[in-house]
PDB file of N, CA and C in Angstrom:
ATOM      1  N   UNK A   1       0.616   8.769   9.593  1.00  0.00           N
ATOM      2  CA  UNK A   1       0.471   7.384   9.231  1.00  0.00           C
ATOM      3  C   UNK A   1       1.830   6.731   9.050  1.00  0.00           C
ATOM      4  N   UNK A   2       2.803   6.741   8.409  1.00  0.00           N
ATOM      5  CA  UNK A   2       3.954   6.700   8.017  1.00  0.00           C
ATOM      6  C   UNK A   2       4.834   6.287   9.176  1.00  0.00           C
ATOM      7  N   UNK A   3       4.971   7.261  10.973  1.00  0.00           N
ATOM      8  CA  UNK A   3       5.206   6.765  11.502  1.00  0.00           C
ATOM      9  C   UNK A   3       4.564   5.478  12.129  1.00  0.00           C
ATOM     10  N   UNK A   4       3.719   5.096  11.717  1.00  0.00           N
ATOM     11  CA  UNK A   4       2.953   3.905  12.798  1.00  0.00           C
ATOM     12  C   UNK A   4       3.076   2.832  11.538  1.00  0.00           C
ATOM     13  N   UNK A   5       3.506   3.000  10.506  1.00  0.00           N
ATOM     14  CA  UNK A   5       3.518   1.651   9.929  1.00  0.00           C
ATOM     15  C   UNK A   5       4.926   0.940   9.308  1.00  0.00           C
ATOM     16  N   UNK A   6       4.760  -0.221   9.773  1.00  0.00           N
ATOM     17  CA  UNK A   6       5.654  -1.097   9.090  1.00  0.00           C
ATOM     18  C   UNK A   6       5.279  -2.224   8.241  1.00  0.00           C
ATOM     19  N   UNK A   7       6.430  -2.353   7.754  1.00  0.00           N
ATOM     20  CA  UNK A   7       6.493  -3.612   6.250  1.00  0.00           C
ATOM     21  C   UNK A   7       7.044  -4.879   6.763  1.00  0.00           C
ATOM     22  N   UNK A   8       5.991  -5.850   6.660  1.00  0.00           N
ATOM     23  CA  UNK A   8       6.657  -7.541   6.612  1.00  0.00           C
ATOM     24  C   UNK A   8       6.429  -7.931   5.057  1.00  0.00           C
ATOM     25  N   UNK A   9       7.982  -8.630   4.092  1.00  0.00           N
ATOM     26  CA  UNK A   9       7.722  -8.960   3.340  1.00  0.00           C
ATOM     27  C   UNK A   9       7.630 -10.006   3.431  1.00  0.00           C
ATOM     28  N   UNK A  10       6.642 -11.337   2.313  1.00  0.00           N
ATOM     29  CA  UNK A  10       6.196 -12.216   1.861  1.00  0.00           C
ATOM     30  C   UNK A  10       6.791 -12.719   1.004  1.00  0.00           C
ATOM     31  N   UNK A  11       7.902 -13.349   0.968  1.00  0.00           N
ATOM     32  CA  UNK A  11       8.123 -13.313  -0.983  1.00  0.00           C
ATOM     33  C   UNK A  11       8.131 -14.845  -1.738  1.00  0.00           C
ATOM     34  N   UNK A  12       7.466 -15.324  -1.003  1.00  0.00           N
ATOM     35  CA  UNK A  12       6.752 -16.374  -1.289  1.00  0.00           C
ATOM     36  C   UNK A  12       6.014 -16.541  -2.210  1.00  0.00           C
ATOM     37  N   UNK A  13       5.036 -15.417  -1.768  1.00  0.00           N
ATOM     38  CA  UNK A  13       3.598 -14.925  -2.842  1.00  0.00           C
ATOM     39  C   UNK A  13       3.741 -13.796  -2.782  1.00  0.00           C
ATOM     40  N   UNK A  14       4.299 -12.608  -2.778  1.00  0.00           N
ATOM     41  CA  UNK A  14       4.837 -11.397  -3.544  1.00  0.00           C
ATOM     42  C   UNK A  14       3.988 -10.690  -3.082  1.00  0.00           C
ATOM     43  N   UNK A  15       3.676 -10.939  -1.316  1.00  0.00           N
ATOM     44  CA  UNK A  15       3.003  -9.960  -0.611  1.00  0.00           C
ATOM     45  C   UNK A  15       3.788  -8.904   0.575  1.00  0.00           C
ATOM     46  N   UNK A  16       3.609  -8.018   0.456  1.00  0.00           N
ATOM     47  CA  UNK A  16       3.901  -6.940   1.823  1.00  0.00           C
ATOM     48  C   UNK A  16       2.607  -6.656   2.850  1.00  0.00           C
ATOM     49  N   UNK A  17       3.073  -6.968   4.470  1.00  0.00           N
ATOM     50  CA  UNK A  17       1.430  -6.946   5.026  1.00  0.00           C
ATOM     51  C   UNK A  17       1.952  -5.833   5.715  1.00  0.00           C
ATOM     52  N   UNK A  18       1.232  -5.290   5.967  1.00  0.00           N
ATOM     53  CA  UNK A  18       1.745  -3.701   6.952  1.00  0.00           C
ATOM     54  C   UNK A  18       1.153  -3.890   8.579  1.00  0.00           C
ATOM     55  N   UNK A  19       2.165  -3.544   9.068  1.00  0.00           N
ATOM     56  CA  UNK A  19       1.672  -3.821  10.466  1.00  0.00           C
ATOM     57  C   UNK A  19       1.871  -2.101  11.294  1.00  0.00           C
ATOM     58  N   UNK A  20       0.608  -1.876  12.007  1.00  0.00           N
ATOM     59  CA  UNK A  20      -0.018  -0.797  11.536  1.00  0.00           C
ATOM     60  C   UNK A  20      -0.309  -0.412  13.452  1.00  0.00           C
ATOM     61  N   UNK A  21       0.243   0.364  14.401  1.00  0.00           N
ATOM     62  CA  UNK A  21       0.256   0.641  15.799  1.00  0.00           C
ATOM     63  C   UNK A  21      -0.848   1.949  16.015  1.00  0.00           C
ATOM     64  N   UNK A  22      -1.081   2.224  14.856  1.00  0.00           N
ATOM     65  CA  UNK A  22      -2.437   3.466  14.989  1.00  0.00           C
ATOM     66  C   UNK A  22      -3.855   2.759  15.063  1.00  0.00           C
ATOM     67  N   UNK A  23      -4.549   2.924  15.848  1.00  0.00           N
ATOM     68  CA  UNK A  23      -6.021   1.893  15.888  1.00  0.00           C
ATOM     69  C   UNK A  23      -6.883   2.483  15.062  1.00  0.00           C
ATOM     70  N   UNK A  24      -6.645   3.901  14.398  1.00  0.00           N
ATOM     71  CA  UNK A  24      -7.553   4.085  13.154  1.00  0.00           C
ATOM     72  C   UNK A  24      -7.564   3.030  12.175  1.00  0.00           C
ATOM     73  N   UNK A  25      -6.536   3.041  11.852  1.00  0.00           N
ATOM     74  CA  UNK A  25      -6.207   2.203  10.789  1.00  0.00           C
ATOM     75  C   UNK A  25      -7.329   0.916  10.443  1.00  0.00           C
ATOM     76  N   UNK A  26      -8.089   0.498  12.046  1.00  0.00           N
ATOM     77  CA  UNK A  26      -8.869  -1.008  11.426  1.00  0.00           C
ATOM     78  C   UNK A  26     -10.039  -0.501  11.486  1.00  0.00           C
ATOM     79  N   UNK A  27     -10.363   1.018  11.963  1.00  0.00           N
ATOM     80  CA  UNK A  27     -11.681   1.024  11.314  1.00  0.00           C
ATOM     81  C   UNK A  27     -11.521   1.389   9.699  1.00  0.00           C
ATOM     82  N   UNK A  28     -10.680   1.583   8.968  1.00  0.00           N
ATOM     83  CA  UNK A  28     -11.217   1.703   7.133  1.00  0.00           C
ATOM     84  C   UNK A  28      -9.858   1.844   6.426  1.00  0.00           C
ATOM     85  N   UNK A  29      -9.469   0.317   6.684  1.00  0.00           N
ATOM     86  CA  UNK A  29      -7.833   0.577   6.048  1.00  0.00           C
ATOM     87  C   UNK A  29      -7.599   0.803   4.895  1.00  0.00           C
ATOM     88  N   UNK A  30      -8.800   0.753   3.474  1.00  0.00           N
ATOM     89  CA  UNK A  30      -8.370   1.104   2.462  1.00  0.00           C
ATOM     90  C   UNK A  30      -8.242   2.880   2.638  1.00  0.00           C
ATOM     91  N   UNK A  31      -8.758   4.174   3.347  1.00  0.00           N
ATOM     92  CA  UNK A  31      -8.638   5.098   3.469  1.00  0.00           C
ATOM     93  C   UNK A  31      -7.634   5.986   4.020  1.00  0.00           C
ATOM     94  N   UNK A  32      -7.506   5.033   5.509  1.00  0.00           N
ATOM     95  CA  UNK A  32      -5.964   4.914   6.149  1.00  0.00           C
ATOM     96  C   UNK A  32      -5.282   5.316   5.505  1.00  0.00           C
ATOM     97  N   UNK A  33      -4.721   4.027   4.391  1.00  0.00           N
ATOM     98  CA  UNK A  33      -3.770   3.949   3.764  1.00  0.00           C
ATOM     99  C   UNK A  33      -3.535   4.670   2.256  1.00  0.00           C
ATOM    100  N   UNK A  34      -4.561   4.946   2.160  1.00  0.00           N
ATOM    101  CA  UNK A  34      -4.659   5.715   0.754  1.00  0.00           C
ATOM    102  C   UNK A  34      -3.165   6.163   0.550  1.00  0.00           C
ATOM    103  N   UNK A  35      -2.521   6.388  -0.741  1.00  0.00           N
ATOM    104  CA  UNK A  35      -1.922   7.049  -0.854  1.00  0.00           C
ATOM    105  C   UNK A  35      -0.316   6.281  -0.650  1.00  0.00           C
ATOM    106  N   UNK A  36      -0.206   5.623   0.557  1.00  0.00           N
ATOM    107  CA  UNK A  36       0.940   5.087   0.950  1.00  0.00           C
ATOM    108  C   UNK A  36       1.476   4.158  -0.278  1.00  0.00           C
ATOM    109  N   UNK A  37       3.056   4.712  -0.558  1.00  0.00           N
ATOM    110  CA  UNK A  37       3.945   4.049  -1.946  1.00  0.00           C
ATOM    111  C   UNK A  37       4.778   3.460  -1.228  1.00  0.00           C
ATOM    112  N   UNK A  38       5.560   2.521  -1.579  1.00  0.00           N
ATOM    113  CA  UNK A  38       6.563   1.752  -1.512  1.00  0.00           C
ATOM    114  C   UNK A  38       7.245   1.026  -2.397  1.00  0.00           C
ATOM    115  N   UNK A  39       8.225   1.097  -2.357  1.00  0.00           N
ATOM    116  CA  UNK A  39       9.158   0.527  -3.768  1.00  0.00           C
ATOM    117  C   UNK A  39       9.364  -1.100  -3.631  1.00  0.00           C
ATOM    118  N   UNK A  40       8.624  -1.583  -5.104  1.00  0.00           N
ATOM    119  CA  UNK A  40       9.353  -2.854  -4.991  1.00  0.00           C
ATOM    120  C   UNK A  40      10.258  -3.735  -5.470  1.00  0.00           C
ATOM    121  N   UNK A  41      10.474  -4.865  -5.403  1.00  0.00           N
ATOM    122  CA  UNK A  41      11.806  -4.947  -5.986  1.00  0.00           C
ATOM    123  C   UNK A  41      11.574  -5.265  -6.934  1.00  0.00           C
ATOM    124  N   UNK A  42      10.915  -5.613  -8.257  1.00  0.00           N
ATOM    125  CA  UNK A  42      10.792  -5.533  -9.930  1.00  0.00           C
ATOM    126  C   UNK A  42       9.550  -4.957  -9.903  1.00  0.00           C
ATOM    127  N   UNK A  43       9.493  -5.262 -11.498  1.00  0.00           N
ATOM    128  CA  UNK A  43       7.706  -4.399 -11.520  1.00  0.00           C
ATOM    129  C   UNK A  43       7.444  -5.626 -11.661  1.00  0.00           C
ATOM    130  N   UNK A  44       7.445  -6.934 -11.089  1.00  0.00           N
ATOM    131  CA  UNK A  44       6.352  -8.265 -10.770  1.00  0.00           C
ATOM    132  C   UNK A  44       5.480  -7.741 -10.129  1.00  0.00           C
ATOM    133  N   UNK A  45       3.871  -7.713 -10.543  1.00  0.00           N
ATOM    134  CA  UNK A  45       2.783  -7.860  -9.190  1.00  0.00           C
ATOM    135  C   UNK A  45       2.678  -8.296  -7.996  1.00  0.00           C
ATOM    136  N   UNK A  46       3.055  -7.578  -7.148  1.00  0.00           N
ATOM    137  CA  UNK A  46       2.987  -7.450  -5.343  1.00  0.00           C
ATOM    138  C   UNK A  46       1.645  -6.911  -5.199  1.00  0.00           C
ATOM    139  N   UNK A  47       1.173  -7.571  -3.790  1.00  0.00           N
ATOM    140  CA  UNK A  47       0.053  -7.380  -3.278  1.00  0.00           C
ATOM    141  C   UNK A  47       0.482  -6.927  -1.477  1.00  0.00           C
ATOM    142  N   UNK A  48      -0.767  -6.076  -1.075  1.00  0.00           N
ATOM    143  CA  UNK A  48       0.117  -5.333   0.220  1.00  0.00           C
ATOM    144  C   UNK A  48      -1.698  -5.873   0.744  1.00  0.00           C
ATOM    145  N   UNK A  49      -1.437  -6.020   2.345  1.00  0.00           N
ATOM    146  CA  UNK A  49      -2.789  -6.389   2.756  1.00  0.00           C
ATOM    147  C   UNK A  49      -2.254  -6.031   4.473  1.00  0.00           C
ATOM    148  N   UNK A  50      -3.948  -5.889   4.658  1.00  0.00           N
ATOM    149  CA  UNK A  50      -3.658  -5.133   6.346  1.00  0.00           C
ATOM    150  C   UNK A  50      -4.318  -6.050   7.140  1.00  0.00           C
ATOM    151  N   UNK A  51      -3.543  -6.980   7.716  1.00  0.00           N
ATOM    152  CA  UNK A  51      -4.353  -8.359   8.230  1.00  0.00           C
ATOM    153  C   UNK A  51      -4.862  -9.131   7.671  1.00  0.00           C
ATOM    154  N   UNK A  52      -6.179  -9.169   7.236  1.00  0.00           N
ATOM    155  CA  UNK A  52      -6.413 -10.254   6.693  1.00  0.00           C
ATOM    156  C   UNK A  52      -7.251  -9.539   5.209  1.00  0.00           C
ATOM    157  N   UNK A  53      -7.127  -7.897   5.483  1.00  0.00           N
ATOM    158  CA  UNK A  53      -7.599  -6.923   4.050  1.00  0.00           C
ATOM    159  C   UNK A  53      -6.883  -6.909   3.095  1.00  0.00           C
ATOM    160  N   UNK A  54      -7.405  -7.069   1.753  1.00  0.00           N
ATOM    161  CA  UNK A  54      -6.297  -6.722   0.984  1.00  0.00           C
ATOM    162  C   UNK A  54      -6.268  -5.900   0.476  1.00  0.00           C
ATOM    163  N   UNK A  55      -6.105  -4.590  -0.208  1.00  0.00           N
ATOM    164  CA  UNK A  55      -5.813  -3.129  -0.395  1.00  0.00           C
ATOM    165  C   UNK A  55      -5.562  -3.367  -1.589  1.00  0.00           C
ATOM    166  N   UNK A  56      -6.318  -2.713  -2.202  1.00  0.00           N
ATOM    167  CA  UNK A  56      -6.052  -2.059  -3.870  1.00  0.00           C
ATOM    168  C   UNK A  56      -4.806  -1.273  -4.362  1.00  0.00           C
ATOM    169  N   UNK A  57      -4.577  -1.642  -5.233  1.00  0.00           N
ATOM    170  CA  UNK A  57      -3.091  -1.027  -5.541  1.00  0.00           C
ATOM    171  C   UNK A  57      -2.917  -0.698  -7.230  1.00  0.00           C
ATOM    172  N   UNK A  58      -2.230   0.089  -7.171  1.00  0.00           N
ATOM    173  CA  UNK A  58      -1.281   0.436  -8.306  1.00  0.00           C
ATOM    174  C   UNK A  58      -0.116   0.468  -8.650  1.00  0.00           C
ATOM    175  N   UNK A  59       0.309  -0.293  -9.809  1.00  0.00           N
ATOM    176  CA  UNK A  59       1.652  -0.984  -9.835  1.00  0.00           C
ATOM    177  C   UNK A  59       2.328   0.172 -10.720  1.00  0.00           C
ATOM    178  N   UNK A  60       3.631   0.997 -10.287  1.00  0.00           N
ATOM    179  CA  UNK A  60       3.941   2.195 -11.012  1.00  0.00           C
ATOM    180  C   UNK A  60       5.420   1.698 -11.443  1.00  0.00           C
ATOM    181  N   UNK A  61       5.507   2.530 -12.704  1.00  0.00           N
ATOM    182  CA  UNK A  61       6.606   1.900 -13.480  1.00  0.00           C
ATOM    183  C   UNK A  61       7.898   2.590 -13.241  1.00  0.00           C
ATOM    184  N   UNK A  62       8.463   2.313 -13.474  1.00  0.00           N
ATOM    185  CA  UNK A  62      10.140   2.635 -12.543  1.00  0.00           C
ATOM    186  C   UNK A  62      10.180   4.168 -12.880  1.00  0.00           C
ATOM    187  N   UNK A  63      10.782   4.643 -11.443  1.00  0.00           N
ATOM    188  CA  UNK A  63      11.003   6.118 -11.082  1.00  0.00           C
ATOM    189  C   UNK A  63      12.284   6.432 -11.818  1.00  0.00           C
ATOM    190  N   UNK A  64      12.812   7.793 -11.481  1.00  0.00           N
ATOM    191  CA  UNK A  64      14.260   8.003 -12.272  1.00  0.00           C
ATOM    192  C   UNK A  64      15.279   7.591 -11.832  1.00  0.00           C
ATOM    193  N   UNK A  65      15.237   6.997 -10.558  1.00  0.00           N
ATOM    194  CA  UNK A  65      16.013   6.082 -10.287  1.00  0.00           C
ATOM    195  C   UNK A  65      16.022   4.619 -10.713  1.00  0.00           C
ATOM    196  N   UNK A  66      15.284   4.495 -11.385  1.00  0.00           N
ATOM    197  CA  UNK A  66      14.688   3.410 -11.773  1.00  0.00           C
ATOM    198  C   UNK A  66      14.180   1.340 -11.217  1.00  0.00           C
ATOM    199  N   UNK A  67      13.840   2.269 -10.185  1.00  0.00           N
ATOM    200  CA  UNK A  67      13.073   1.777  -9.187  1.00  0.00           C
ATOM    201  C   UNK A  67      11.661   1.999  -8.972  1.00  0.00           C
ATOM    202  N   UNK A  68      10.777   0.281  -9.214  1.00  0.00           N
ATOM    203  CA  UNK A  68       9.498   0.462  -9.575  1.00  0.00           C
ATOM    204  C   UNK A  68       8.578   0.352  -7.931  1.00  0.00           C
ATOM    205  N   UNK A  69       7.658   0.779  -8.242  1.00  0.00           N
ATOM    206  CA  UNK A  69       7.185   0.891  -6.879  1.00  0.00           C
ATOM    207  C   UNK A  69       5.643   0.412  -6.956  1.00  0.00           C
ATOM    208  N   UNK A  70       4.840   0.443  -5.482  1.00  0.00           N
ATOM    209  CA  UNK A  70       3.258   0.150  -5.685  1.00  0.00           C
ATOM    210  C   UNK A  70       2.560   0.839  -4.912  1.00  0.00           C
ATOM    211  N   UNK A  71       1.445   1.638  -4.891  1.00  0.00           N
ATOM    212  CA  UNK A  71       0.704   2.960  -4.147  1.00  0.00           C
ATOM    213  C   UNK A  71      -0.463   2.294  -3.736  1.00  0.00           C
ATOM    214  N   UNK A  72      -0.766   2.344  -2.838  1.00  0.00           N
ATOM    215  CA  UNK A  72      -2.749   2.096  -2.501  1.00  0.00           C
ATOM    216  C   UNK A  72      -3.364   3.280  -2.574  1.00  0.00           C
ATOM    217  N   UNK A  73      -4.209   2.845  -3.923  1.00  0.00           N
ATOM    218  CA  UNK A  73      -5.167   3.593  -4.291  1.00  0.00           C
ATOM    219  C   UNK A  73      -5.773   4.897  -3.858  1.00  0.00           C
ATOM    220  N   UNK A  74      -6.124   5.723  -4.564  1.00  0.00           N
ATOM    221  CA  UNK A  74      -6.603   6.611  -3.922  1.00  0.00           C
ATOM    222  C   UNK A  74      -8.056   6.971  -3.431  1.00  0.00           C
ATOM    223  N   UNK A  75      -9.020   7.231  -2.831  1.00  0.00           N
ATOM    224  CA  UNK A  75      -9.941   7.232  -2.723  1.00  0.00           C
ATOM    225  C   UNK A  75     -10.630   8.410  -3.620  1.00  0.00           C
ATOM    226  N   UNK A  76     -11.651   8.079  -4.675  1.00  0.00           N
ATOM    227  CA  UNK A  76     -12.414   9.092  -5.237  1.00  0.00           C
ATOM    228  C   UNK A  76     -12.980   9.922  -4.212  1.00  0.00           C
ATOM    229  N   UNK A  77     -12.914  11.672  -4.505  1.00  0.00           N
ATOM    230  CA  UNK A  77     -13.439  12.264  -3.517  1.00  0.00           C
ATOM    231  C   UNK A  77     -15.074  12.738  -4.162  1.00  0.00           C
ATOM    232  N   UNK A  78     -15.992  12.570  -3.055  1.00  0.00           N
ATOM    233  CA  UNK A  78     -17.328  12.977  -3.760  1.00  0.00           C
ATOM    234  C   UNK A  78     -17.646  14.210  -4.704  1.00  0.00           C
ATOM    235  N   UNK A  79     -18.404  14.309  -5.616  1.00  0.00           N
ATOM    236  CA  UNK A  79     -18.081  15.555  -5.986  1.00  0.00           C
ATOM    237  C   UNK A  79     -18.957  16.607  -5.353  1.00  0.00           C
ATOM    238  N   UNK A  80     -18.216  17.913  -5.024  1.00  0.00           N
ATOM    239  CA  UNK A  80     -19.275  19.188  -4.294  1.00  0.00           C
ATOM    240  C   UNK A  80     -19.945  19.833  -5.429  1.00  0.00           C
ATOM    241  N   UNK A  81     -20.269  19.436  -6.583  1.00  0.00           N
ATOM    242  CA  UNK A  81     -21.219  20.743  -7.344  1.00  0.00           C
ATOM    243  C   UNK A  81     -22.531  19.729  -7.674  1.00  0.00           C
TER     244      UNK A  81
END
C-alpha cells in the first residue's frame, strides 16, 4: 500500500487527500488504508479523505521525536470463539 500512495496537503481546512494508483483501494478504502500514519504538523485536527471518502482517524500525541501524527483507524477484527 505505501508504495501506491501519495499525500496532497489542504491547509486551508487541515485536510490530507491521498491519491492512491492501486485500484483496490476504491473498492473499501477505510480497510485499504487501515493502519496508514502520517505525521502532522501540530496536534490541530487534520482530516485525510480518499476522494470524496473521508476516513476515520486517530489523532496521536507527539512521538519521541516529538512529532504528532494521525493513523486511520483500525478495523475491529471479528471475533473467532
Amino acid at each position: 500500500m505505501v508504495e501506491t500512495v501519495h499525500l496532497q496537503k489542504d491547509p486551508q481546512n487541515r485536510e490530507y487527500v491521498i491519491i492512491c494508483t492501486d485500484p483496490r483501494a476504491t473498492e473499501n478504502p477505510e480497510s485499504f488504508f487501515q493502519g496508514l500514519t502520517l505525521y502532522a504538523d501540530s496536534g490541530d485536527p487534520v482530516d485525510i479523505r480518499y476522494h470524496e471518502h473521508p476516513l476515520s482517524v486517530r489523532h496521536n500525541g507527539p512521538d519521541e521525536t516529538g512529532r504528532f501524527s494521525v493513523t486511520v483507524n483500525m478495523q475491529k477484527l471479528p471475533d473467532i470463539w
